[in-house]
N, C-alpha and C. Protein backbone atom coordinates (compact mmCIF):
# COMPACT_ATOMS: atom_id res chain seq x y z
N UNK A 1 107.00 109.86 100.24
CA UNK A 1 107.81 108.65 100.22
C UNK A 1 109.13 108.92 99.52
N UNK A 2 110.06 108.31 99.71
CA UNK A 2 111.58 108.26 99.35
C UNK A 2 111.82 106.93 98.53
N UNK A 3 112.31 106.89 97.45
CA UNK A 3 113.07 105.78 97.04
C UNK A 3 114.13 106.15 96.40
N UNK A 4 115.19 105.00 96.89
CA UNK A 4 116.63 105.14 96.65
C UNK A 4 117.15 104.27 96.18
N UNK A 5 117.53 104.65 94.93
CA UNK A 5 117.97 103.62 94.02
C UNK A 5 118.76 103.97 93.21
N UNK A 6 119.11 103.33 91.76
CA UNK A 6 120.50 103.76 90.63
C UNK A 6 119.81 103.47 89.66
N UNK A 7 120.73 104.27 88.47
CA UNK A 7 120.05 104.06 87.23
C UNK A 7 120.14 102.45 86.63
N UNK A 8 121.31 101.70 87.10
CA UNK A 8 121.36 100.42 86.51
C UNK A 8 120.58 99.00 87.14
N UNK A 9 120.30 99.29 88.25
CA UNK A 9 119.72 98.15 89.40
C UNK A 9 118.27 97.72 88.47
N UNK A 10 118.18 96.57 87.63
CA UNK A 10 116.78 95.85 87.32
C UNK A 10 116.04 95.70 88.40
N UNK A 11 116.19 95.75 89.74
CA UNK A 11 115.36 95.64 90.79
C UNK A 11 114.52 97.21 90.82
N UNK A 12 115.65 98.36 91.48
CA UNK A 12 114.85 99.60 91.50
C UNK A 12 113.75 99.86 90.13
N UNK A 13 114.63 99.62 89.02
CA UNK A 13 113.34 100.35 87.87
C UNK A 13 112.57 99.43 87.92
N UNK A 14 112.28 97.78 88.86
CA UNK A 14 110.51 97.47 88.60
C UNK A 14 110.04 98.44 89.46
N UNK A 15 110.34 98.77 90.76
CA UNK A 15 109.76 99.35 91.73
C UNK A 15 109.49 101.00 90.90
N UNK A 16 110.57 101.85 90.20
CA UNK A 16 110.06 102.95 89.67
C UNK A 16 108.96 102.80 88.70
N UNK A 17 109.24 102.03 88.10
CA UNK A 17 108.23 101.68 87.00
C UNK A 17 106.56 101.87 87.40
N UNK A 18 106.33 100.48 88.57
CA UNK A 18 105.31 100.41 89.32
C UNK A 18 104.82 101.94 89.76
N UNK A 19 105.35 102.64 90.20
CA UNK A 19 105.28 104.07 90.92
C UNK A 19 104.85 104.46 89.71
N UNK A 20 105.57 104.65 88.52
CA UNK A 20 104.77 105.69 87.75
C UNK A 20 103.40 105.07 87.02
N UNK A 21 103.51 103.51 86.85
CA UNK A 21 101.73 103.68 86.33
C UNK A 21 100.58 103.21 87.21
N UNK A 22 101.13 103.42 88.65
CA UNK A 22 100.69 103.81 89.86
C UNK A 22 99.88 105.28 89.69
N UNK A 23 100.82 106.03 89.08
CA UNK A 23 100.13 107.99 89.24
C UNK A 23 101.09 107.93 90.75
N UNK A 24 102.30 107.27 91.11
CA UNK A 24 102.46 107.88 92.38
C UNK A 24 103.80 108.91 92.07
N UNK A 25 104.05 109.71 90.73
CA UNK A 25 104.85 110.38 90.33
C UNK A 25 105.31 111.45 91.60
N UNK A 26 104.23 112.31 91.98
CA UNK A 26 104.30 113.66 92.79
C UNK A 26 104.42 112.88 94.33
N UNK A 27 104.13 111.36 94.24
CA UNK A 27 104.20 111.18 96.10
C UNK A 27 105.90 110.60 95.91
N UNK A 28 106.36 110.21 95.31
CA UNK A 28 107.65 109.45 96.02
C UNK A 28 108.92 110.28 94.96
N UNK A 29 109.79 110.77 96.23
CA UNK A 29 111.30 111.53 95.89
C UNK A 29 112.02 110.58 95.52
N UNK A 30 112.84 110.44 94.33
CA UNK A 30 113.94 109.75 93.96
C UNK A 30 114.68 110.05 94.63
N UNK A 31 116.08 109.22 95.49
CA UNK A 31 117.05 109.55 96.03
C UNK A 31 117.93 108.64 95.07
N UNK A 32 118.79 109.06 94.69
CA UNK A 32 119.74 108.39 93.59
C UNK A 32 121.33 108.02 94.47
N UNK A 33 121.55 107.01 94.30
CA UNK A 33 123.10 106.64 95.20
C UNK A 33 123.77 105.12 94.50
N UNK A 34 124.92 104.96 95.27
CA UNK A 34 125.19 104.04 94.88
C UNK A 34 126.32 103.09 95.97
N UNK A 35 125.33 101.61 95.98
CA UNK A 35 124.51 100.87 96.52
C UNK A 35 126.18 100.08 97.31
N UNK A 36 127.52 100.08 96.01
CA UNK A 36 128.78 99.44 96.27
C UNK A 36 129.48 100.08 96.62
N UNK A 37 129.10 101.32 97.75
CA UNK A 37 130.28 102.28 98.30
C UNK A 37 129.58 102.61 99.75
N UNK A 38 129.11 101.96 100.09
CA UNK A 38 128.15 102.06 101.35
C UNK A 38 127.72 103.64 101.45
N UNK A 39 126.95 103.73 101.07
CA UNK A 39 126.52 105.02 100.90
C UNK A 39 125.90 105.58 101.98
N UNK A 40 126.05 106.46 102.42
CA UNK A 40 125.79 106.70 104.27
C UNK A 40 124.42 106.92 104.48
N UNK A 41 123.89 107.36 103.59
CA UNK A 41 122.40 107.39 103.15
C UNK A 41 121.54 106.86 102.95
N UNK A 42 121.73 105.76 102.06
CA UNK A 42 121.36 104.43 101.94
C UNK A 42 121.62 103.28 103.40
N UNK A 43 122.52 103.30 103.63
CA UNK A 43 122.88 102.56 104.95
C UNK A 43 122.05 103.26 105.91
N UNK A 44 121.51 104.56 106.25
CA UNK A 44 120.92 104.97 107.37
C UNK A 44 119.24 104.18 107.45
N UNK A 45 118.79 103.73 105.97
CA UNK A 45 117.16 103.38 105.99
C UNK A 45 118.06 101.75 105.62
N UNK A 46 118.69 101.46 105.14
CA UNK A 46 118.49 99.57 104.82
C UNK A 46 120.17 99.64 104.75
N UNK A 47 120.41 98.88 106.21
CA UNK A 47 121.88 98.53 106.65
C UNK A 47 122.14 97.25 105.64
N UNK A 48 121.24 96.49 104.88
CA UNK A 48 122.00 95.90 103.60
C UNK A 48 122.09 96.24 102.38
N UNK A 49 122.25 97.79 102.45
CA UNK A 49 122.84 98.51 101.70
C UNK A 49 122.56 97.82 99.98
N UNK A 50 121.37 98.04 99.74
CA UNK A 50 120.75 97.44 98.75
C UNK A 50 119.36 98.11 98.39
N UNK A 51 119.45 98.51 97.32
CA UNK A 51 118.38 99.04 96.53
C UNK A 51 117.92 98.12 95.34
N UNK A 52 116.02 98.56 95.37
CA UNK A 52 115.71 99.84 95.72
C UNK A 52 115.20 99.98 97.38
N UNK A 53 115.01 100.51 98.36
CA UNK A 53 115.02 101.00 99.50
C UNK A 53 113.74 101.86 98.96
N UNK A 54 112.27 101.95 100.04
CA UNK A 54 111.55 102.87 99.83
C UNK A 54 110.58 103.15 101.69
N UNK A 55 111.00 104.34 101.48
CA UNK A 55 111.25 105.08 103.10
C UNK A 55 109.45 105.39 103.11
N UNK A 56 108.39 104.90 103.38
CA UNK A 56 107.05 104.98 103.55
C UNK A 56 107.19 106.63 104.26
N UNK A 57 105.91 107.41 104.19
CA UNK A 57 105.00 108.94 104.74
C UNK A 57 105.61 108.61 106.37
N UNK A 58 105.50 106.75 106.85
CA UNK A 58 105.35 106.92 108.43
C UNK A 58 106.78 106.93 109.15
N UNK A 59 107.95 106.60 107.82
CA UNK A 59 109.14 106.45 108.53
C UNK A 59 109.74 104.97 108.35
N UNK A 60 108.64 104.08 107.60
CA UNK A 60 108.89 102.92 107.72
C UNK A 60 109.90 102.16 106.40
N UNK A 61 111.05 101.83 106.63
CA UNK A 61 111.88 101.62 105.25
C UNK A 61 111.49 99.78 104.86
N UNK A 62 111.16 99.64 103.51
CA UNK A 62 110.76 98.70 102.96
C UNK A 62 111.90 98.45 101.71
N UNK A 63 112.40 96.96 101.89
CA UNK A 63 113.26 96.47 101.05
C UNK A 63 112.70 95.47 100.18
N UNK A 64 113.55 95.37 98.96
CA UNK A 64 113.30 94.02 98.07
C UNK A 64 111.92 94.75 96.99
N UNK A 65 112.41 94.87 95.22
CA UNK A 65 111.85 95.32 95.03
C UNK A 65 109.97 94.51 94.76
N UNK A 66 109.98 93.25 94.99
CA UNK A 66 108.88 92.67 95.35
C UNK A 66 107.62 93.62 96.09
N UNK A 67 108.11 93.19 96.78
CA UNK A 67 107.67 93.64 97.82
C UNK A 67 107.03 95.72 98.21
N UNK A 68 108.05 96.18 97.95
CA UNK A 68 107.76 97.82 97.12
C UNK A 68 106.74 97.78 96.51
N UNK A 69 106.86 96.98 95.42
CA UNK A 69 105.83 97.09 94.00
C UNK A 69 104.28 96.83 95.20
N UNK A 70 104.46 95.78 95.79
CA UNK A 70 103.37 95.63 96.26
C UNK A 70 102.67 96.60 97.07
N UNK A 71 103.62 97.19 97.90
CA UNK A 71 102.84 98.12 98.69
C UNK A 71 102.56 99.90 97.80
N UNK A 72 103.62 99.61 96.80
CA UNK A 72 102.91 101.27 95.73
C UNK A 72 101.30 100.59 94.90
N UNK A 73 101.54 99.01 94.39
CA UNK A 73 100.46 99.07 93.99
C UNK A 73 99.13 99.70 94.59
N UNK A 74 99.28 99.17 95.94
CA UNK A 74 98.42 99.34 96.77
C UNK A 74 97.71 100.57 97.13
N UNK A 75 99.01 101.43 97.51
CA UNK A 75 98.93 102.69 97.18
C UNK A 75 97.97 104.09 96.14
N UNK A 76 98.54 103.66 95.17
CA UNK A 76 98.66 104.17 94.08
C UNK A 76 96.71 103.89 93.67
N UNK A 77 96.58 105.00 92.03
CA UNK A 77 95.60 104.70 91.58
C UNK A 77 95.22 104.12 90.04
N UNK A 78 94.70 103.99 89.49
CA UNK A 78 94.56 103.44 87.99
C UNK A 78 94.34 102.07 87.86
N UNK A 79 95.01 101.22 86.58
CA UNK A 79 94.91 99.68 86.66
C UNK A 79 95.46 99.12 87.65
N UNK A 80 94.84 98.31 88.37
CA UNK A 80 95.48 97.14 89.37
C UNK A 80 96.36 96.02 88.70
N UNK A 81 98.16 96.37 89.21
CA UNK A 81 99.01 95.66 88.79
C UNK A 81 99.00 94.04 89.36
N UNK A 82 98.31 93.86 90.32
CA UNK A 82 97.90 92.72 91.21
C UNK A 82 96.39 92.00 91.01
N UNK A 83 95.83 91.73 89.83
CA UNK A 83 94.37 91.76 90.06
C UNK A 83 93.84 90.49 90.75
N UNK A 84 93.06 90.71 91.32
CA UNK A 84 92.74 89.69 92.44
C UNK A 84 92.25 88.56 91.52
N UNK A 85 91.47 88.77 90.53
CA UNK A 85 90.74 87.65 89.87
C UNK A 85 91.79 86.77 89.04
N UNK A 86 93.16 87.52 89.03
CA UNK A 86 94.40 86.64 88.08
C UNK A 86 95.66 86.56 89.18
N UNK A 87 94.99 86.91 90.27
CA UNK A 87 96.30 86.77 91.15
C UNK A 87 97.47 85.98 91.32
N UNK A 88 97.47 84.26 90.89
CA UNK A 88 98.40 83.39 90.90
C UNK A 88 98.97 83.46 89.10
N UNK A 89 98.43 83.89 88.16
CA UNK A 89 98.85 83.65 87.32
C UNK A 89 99.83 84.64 86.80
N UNK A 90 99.28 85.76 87.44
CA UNK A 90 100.19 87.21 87.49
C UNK A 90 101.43 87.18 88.16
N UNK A 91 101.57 86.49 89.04
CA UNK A 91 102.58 86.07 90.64
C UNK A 91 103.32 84.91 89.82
N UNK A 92 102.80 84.11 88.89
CA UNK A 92 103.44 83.43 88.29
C UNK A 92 104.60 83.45 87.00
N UNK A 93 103.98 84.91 86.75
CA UNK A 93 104.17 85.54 85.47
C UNK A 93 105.78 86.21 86.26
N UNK A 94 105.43 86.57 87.11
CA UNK A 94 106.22 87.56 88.19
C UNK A 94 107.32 86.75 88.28
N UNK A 95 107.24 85.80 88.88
CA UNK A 95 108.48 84.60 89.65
C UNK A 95 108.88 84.54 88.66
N UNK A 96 108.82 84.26 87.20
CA UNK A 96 109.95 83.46 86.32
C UNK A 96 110.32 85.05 85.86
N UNK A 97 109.96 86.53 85.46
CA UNK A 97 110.67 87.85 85.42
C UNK A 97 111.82 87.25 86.49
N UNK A 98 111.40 87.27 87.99
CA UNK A 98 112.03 87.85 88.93
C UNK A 98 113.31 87.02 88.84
N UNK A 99 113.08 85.48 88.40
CA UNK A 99 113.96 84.59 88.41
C UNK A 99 115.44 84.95 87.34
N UNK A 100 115.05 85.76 86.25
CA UNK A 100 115.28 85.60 84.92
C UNK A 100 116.17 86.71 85.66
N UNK A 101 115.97 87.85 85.91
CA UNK A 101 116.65 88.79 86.93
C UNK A 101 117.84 88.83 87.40
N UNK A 102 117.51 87.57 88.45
CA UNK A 102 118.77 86.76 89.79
C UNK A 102 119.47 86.47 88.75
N UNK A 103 119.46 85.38 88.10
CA UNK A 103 120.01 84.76 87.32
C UNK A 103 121.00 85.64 86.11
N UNK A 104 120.51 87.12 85.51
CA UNK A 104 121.11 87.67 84.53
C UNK A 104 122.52 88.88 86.18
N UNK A 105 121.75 89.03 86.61
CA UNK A 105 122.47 89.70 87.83
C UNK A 105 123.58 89.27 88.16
N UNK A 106 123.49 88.35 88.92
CA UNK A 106 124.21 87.14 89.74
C UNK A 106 125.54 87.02 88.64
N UNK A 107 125.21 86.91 87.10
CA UNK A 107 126.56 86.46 86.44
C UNK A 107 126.77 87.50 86.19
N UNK A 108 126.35 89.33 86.56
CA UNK A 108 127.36 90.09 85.81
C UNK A 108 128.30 90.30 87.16
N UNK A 109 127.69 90.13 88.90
CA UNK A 109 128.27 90.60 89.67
C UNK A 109 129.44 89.85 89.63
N UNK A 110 128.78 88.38 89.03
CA UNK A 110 129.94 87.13 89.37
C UNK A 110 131.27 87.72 88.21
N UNK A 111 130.85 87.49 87.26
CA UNK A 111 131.86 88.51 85.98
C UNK A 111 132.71 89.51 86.74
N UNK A 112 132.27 90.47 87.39
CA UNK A 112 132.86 91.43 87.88
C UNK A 112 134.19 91.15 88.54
N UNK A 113 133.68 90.50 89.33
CA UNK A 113 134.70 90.27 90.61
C UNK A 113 135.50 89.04 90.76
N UNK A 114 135.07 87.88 89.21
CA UNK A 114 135.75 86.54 89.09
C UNK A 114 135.83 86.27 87.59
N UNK A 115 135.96 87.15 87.21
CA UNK A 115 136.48 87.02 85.23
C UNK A 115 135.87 86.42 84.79
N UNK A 116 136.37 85.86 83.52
CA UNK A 116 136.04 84.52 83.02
C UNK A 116 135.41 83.17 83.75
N UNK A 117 136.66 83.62 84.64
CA UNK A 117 136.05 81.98 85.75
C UNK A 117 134.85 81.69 86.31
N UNK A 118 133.66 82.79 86.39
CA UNK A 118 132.63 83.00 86.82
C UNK A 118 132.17 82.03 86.01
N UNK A 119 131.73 82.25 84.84
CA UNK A 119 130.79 81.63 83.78
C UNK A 119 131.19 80.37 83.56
N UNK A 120 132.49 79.71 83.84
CA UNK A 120 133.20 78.17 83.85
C UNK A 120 133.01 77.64 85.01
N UNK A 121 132.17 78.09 86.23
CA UNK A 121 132.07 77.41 87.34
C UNK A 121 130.71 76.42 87.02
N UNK A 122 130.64 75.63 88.68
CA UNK A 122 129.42 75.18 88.63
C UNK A 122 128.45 76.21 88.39
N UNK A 123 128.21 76.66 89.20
CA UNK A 123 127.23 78.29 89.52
C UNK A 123 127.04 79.04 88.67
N UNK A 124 128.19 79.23 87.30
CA UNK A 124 128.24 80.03 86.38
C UNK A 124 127.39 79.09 85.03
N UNK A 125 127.69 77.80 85.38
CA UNK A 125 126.91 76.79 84.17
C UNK A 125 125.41 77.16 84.40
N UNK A 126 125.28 76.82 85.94
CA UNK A 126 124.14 76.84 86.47
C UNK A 126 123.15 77.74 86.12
N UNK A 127 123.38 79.12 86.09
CA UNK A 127 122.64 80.16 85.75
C UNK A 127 122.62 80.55 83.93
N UNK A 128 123.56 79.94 83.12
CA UNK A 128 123.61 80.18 82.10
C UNK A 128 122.34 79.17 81.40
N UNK A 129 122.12 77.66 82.04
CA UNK A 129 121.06 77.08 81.75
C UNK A 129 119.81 77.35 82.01
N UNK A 130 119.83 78.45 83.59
CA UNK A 130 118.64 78.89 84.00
C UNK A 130 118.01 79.90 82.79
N UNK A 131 119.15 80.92 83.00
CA UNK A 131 118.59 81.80 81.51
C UNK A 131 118.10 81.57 79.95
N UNK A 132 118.13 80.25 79.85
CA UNK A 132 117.93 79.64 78.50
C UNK A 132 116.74 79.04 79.00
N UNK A 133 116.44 78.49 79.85
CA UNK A 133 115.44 77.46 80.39
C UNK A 133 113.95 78.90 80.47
N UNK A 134 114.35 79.95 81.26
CA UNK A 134 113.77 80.82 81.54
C UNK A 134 113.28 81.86 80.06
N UNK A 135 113.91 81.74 79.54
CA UNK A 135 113.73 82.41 78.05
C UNK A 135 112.70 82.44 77.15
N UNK A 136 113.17 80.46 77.33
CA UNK A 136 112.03 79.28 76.58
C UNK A 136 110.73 79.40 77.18
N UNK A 137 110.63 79.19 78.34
CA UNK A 137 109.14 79.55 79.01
C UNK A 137 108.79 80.64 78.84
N UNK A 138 109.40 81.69 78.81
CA UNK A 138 108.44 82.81 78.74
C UNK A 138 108.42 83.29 77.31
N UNK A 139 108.89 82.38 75.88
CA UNK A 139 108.76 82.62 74.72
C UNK A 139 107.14 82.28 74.70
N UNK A 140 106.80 80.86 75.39
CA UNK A 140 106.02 79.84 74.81
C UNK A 140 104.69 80.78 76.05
N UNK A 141 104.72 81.55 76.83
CA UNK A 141 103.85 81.75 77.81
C UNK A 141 102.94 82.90 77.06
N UNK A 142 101.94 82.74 77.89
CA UNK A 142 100.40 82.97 77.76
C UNK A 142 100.18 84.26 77.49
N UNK A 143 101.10 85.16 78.33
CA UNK A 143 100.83 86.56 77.80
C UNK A 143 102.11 87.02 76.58
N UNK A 144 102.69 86.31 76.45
CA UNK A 144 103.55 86.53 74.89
C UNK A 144 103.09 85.98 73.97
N UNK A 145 101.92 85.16 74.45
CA UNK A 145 101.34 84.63 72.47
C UNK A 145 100.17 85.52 72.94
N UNK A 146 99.74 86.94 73.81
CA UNK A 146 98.49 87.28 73.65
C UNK A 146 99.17 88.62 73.05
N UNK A 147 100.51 89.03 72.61
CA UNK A 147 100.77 89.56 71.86
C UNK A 147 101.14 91.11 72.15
N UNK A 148 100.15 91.32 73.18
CA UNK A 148 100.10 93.08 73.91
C UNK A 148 100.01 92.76 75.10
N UNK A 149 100.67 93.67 76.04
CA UNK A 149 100.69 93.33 77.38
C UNK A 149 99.76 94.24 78.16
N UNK A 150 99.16 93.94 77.69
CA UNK A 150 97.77 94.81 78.32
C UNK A 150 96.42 93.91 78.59
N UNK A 151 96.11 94.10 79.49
CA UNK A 151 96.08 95.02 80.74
C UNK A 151 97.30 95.22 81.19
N UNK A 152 98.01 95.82 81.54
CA UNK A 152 99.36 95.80 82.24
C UNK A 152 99.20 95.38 83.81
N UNK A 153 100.18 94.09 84.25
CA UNK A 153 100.44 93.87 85.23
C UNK A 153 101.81 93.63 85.46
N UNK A 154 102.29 93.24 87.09
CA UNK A 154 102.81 93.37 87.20
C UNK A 154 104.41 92.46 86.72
N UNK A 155 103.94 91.29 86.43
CA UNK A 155 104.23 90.45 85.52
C UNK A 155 105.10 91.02 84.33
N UNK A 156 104.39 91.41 83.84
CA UNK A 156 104.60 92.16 82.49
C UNK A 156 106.15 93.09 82.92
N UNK A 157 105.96 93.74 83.98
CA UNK A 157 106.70 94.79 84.29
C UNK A 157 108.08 93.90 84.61
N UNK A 158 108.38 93.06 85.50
CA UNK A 158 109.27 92.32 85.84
C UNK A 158 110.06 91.27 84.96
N UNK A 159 109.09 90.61 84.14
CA UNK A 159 109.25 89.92 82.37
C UNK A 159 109.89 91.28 81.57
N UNK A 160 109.78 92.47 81.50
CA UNK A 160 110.07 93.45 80.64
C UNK A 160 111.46 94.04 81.10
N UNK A 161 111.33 94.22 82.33
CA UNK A 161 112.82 94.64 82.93
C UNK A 161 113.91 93.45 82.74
N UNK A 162 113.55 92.39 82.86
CA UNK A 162 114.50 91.48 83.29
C UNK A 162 115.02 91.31 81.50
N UNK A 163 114.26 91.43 80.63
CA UNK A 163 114.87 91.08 79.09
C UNK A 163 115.65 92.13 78.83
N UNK A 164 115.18 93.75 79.48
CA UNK A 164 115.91 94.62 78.93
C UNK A 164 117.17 94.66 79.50
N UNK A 165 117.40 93.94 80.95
CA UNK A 165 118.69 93.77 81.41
C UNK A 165 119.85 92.98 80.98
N UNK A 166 119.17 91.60 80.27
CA UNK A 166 119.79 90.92 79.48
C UNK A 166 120.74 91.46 78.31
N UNK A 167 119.42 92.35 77.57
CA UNK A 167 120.17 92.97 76.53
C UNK A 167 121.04 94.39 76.89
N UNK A 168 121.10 95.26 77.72
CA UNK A 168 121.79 95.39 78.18
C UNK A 168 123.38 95.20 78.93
N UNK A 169 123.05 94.31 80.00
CA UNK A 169 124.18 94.12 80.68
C UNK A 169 124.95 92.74 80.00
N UNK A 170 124.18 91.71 79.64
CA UNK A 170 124.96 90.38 78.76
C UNK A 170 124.11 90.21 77.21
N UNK A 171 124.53 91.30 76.49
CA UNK A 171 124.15 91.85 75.36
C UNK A 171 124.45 90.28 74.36
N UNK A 172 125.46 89.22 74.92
CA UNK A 172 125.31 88.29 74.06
C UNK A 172 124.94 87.18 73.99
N UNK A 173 123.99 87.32 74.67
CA UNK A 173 122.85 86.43 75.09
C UNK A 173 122.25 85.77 73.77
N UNK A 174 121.85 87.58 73.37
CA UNK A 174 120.75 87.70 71.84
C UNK A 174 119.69 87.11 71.84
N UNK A 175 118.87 87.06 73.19
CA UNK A 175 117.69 86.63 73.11
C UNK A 175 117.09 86.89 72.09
N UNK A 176 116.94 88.15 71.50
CA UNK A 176 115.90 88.33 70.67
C UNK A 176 115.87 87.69 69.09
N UNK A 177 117.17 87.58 69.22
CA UNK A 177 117.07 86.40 67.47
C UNK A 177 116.74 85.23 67.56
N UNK A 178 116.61 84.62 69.13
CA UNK A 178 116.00 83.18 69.43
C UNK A 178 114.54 83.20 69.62
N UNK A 179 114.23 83.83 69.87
CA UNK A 179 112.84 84.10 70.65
C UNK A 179 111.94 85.53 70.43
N UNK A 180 111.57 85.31 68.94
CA UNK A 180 111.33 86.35 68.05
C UNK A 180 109.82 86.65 68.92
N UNK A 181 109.11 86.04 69.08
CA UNK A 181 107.86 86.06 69.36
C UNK A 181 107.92 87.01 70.67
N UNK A 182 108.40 86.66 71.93
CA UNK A 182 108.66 87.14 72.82
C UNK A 182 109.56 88.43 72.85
N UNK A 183 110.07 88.74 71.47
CA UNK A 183 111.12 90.24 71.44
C UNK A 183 109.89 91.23 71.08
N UNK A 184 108.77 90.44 70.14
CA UNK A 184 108.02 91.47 69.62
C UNK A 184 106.96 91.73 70.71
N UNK A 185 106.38 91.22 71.88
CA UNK A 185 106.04 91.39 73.36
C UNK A 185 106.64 92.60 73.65
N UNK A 186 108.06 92.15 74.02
CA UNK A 186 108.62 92.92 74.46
C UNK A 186 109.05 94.48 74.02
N UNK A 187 108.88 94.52 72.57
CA UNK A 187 109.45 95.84 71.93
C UNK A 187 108.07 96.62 71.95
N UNK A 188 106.64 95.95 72.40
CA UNK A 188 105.38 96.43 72.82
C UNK A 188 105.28 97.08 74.22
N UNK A 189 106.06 96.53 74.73
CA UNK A 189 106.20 96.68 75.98
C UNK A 189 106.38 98.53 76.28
N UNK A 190 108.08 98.28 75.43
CA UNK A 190 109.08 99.04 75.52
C UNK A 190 108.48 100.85 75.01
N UNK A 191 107.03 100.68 74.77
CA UNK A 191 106.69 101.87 73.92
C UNK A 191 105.85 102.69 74.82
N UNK A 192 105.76 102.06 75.88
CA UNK A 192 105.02 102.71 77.38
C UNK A 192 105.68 103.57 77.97
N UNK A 193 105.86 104.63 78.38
CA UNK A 193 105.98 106.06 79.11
C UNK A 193 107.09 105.16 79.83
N UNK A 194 106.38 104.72 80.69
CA UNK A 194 106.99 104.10 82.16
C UNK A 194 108.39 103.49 81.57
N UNK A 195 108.62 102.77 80.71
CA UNK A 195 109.68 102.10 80.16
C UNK A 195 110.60 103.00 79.69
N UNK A 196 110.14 104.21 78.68
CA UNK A 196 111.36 104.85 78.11
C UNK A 196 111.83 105.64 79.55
N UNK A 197 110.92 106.09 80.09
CA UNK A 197 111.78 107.38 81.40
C UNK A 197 112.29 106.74 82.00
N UNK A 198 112.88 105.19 82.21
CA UNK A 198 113.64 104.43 83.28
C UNK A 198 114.76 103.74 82.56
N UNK A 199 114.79 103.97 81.25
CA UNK A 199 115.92 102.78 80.27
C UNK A 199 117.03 102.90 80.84
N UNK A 200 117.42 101.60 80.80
CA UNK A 200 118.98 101.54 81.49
C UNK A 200 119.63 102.98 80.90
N UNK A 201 120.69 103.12 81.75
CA UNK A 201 121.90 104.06 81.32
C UNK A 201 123.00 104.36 81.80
């Protein structure tokens, strides 16, 4: 398998992530590119030129890192990132990561390409309340007052990326001086294999 992705995309590293505590290290080739120069490479497996991109054994290219995760889980061997017996609560756990994501994304692309004015729009209010709204819930949620994120699912993985992107890419957020409970989750998180070999950079 092929996946093609960048070191900064919060989407690709859930999907790498997944792969490595999958054990699918030795099956899937990193292809490394980048995603805002139409990369001829990237455009040949996913004409919306968007990673992460992961090129299946049969030829078959699979987009959206959702969706990836799902089919390496599947794949792959060890803990089940999907467990059937917690399936909606895990998927639940998932949606507000994935949300937290869009939302930290969306205002750096918007930043990029519309200054200041991004964050003074409707759209720019809009997502700045989402990220506070989204914060709060997952301070007060079920697997941050259970303290360790273990069993590891996939939840966990998408909740973990999406904070480290925060602090990262809109470093003045400062989630973590609001939402102490949920930093110390997270700095649990952060001590897993899978997490340090993918840290932003």
């Amino acid at each position: 398998m092929e996946l093609y992705l960048n070191a900064t995309s919060p989407y690709a590293r859930v999907a790498r992530i997944v792969a490595l505590e999958r054990g699918l290290t030795d099956d899937v080739s990193l292809r490394w590119c980048d995603p805002w120069v139409d990369d001829e490479a990237l455009l040949a497996v996913n004409p919306a030129s968007r990673v992460p991109a992961l090129v299946t054994d049969e030829g078959t290219t699979l987009s959206e890192s959702l969706l990836i995760a799902q089919y390496l889980n599947a794949r792959g061997n060890g803990i089940d990132l999907l467990p059937g017996a917690a399936l909606a609560e895990v998927l639940s756990h998932t949606g507000f990561g994935q949300g937290l994501i869009d939302a930290a994304f969306t205002t750096v692309i918007a930043r990029k390409h519309q200054g200041a004015a991004a964050d003074e729009s409707v759209l720019g209010q809009r997502r700045e309340r989402a990220i506070a709204r989204l914060l709060a819930t997952l301070e007060g949620h079920e697997r941050t007052r259970k303290g360790e994120p273990e069993p590891l699912t996939l939840g966990d993985i998408v909740v973990g990326v999406a904070l480290d992107y925060l602090s990262f890419r809109l470093p003045e957020v400062d989630w973590p001086s609001r939402h102490q409970q949920l930093a110390a989750w997270h700095r649990a998180l952060l001590g897993r294999e899978s997490f340090r070999e993918t840290a932003f950079a």
